[in-house]
Protein backbone atom coordinates (compact mmCIF):
# COMPACT_ATOMS: atom_id res chain seq x y z
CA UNK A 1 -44.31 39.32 24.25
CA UNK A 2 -42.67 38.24 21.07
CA UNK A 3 -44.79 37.88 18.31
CA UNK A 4 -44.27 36.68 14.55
CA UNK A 5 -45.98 38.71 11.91
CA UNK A 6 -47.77 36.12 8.82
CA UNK A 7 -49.74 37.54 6.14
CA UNK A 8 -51.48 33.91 6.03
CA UNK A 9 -52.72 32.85 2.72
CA UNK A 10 -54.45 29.63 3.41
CA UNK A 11 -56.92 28.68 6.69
CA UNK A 12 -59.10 25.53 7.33
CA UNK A 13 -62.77 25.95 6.34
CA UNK A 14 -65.03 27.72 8.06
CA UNK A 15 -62.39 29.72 9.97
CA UNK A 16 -61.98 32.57 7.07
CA UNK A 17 -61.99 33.64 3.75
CA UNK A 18 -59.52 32.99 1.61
CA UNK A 19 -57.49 36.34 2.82
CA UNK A 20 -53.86 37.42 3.77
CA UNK A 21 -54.49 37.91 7.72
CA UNK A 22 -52.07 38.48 10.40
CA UNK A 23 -51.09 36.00 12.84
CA UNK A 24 -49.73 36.71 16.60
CA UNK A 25 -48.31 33.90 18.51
CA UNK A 26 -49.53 35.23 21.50
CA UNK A 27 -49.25 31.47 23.57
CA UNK A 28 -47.96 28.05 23.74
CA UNK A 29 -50.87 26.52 23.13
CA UNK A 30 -53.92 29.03 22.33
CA UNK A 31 -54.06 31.56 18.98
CA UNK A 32 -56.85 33.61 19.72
CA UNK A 33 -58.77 34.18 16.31
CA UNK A 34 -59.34 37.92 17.73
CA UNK A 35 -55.89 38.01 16.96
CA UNK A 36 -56.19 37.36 13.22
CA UNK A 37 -56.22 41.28 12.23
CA UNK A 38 -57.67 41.43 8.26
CA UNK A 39 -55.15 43.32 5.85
CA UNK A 40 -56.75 44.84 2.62
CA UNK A 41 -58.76 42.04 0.74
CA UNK A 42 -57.71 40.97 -2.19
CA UNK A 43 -61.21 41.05 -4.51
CA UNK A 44 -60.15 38.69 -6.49
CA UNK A 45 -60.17 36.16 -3.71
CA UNK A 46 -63.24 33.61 -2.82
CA UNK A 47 -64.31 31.39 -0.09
CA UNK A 48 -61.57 28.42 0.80
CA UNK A 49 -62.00 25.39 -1.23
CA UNK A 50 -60.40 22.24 -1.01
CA UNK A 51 -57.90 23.94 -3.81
CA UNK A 52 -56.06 25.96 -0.78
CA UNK A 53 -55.65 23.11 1.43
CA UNK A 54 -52.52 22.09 -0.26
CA UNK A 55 -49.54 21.70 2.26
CA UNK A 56 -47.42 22.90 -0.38
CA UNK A 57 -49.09 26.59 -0.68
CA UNK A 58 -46.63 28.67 0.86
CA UNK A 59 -47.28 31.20 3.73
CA UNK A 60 -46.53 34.52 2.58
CA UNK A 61 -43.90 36.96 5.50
CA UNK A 62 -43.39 40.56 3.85
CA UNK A 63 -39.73 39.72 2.24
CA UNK A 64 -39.15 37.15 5.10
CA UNK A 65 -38.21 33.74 3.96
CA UNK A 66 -41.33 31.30 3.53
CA UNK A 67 -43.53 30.02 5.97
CA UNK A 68 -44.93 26.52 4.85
CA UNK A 69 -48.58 25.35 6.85
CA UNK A 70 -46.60 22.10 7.03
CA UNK A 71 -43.60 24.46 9.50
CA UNK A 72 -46.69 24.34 12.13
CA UNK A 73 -46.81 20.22 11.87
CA UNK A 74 -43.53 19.10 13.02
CA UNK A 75 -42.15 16.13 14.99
CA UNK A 76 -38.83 15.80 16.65
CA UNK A 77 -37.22 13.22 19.41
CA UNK A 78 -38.44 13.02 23.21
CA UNK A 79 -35.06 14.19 24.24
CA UNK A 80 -35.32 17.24 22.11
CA UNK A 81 -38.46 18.36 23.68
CA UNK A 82 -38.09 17.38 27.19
CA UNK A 83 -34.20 17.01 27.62
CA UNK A 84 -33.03 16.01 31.31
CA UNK A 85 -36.87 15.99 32.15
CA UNK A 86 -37.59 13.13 29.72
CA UNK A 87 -37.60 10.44 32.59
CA UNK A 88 -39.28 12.07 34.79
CA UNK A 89 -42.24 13.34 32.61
CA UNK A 90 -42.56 10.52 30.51
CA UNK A 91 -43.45 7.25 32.16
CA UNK A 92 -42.38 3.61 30.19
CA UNK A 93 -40.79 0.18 30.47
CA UNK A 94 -37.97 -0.26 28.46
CA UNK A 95 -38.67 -4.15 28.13
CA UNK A 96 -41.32 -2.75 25.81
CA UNK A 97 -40.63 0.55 24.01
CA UNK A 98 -38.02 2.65 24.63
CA UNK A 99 -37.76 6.57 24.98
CA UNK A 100 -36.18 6.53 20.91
CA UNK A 101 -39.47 4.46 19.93
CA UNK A 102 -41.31 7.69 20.34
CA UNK A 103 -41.79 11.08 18.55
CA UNK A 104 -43.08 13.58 20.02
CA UNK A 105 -45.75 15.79 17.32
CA UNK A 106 -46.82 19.64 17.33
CA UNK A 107 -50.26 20.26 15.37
CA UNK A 108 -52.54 23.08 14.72
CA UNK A 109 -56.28 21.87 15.52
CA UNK A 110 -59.34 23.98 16.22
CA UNK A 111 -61.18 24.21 20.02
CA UNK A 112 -64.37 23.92 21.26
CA UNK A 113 -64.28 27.62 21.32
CA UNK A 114 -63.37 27.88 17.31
CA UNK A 115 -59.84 29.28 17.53
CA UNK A 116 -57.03 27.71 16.31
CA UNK A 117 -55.15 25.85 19.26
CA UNK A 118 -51.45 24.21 19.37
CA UNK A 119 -51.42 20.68 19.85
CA UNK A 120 -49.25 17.98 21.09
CA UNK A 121 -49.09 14.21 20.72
CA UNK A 122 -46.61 11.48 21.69
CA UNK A 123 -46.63 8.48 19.20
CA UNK A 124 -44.44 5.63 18.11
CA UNK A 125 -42.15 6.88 15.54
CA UNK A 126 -43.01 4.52 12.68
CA UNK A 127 -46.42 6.29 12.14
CA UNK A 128 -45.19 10.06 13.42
CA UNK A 129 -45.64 11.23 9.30
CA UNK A 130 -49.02 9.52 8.78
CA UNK A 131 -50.49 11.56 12.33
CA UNK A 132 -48.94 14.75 11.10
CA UNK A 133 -51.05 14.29 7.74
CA UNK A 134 -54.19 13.07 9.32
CA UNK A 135 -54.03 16.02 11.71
CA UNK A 136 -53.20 18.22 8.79
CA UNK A 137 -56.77 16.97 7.16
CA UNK A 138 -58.82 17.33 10.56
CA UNK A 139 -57.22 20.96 10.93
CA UNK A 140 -58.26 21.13 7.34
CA UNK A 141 -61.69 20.14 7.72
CA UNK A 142 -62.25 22.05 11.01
CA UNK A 143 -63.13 19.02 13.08
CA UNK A 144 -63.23 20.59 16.54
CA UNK A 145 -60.78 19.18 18.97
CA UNK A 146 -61.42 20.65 22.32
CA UNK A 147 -57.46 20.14 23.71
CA UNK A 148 -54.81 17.82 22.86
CA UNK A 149 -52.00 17.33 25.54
CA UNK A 150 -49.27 14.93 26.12
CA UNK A 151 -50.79 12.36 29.06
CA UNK A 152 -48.00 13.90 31.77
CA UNK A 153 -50.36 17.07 32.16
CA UNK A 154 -52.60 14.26 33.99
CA UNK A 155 -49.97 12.69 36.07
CA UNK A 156 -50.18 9.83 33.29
CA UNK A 157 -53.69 9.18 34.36
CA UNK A 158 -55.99 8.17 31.42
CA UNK A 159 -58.96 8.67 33.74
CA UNK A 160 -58.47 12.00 34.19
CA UNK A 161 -57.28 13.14 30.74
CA UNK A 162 -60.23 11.58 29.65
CA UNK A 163 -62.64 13.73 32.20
CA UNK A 164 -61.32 16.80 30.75
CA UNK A 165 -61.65 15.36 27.11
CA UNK A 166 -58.60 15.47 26.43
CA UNK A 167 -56.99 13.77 23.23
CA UNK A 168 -53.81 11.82 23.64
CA UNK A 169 -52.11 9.41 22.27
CA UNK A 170 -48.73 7.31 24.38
CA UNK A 171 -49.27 6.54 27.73
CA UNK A 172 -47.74 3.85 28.76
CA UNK A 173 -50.58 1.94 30.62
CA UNK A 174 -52.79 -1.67 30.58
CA UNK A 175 -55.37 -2.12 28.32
CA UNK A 176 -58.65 -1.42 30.19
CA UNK A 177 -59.87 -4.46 32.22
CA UNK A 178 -56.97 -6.09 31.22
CA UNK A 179 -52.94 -7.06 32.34
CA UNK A 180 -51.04 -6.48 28.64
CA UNK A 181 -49.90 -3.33 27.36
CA UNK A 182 -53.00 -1.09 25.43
CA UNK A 183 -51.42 -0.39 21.69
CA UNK A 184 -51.49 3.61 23.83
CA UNK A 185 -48.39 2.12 25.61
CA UNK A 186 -46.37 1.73 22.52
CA UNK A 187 -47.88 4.91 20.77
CA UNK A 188 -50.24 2.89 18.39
CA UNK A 189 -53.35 4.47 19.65
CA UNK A 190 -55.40 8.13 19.64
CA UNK A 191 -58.51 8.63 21.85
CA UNK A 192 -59.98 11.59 20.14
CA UNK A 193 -62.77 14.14 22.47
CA UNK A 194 -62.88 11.34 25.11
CA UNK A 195 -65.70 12.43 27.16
CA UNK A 196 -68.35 12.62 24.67
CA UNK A 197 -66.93 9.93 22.31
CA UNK A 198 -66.41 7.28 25.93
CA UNK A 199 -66.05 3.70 26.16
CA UNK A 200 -68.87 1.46 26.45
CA UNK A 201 -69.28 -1.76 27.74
CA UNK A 202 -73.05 -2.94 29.01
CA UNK A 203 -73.90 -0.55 31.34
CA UNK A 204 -70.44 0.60 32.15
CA UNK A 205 -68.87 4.31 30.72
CA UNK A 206 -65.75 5.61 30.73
CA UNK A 207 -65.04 8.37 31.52
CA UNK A 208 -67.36 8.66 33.93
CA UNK A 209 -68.86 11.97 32.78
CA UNK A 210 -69.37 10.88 29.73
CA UNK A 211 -72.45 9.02 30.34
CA UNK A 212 -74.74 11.25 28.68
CA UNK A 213 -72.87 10.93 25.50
CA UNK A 214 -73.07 7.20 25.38
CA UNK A 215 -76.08 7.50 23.11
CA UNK A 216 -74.69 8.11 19.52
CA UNK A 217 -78.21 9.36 17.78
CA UNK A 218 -76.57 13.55 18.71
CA UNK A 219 -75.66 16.03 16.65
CA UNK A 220 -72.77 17.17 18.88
CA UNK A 221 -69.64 18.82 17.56
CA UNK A 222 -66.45 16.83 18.19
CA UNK A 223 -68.93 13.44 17.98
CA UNK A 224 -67.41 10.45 16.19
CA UNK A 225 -69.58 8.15 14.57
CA UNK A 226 -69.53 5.90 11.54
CA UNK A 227 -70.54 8.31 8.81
CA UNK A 228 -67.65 11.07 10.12
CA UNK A 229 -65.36 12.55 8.08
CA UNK A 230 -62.76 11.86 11.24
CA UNK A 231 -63.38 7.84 10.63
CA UNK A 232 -63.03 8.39 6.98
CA UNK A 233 -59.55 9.84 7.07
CA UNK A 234 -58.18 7.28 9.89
CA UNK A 235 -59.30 4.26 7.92
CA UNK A 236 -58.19 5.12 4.46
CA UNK A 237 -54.72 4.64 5.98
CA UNK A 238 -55.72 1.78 7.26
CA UNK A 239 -56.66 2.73 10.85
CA UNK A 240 -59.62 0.54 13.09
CA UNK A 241 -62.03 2.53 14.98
CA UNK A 242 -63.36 1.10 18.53
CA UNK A 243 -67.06 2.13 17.34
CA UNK A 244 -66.64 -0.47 14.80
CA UNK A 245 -66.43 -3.24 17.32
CA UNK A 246 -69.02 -5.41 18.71
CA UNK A 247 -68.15 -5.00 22.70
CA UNK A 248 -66.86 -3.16 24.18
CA UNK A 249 -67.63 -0.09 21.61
CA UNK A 250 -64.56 2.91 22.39
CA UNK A 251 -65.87 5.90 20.41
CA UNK A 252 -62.72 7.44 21.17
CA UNK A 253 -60.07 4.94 19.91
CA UNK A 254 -58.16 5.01 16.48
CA UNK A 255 -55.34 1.90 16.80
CA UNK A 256 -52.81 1.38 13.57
CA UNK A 257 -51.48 -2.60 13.35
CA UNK A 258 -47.85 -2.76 12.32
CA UNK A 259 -45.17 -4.81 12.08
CA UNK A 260 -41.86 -3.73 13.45
């Protein structure tokens, strides 16, 4: 098992005191926090403020080079993460975005379970920077993500990545009750926690186990409503929220407008 050794000097709130801990990379996608051995504290050193969520704060490695937070937020081309799979993973129409359109993101975000998880999101490449950042302030902030995997983990179906609240972003797909691409076809769109953030409309739900979570008045972790931090960061970069609108109401859905 290969593992990289980081005496880490910065992590999100509540996750630790501000301490130099060591990291192992012990999976793709899952850093157990059991595996975030304490070194000596330093005494000098408080509780994390919002002073040590500065990207640029570099990540201390014993005489190694650097490690920047912002190394474990990166972005890179579809063909340099899937290579001759790319077509086959990764479902489109070229008459409306093309495989270069899209970027394909790594993030840091914590579970359900409180660890620190790796994520992965597919957007369109004219707003790849601004997802990195917001994810960078929901990692910050410890908004709990339970997973985040690119739609092909689903066989590119929305239903069931939604089921297993799953947050994604591209998939190249209709908008729901509808015949024109959904702004998730061109990599526009985020549905956040799915299941207990669903779509509403009159008595229908989606996903369908999400039912239970189509009243808003809970205190659930991962719940998006109006007053969250999550809408907060989204919209001050000029983001819409589907809870903001009258019908149907999509709890999940962050959409960015541009012009190409």
């Amino acid at each position: 098992m290969k593992k990289i050794i980081i005496l880490l000097l910065m992590i999100g709130i509540p996750l630790a005191l501000y301490l130099p801990i060591t990291l192992s990379f012990t999976s793709e996608e899952f850093w157990p926090i059991s595996s975030l051995v304490p070194q000596t504290p330093d005494k000098t050193n408080g509780p994390a403020s919002s002073a040590t969520h500065e990207t640029e704060q570099a990540i201390s490695t014993n005489g190694s080079p650097e490690v920047m937070l912002d190394d474990f937020f990166t972005s890179c081309t579809l063909d340099e993460k899937y290579g001759d799979n790319l077509q086959s993973l990764i479902k489109l129409d070229p008459q409306y975005i093309d495989y270069t359109d899209l970027r394909y993101l790594e993030v840091l975000h914590i579970g359900f379970d409180g660890e620190i998880h790796k994520g992965e999101l597919i957007v369109h490449q004219a707003i790849a920077e601004e997802v990195l950042e917001i994810f960078k302030e929901l990692y910050y902030i410890s908004f709990p993500i339970e997973k985040m995997k690119a739609i092909h983990h689903y066989d590119n179906s929305d239903e069931s990545s939604m089921e297993d609240n799953n947050t994604s972003a591209f998939n190249f797909r209709m908008i729901t009750n509808g015949s024109i691409p959904s702004n998730h076809a061109y990599g526009l769109a985020i549905d956040i926690n799915p299941k207990i953030n669903p779509y509403v409309y009159a008595h229908k739900v989606l996903p369908s186990n999400g039912t239970e979570y189509a009243n808003r008045n809970q205190d659930i972790p991962g719940m998006i409503t109006a007053d969250s931090e999550v809408c907060k960061i989204f919209k001050k970069l000029g983001w819409t929220w589907g809870g903001d609108w009258d019908q149907p109401k999509d709890y999940q859905h962050f959409e960015k407008d541009i012009e190409f």
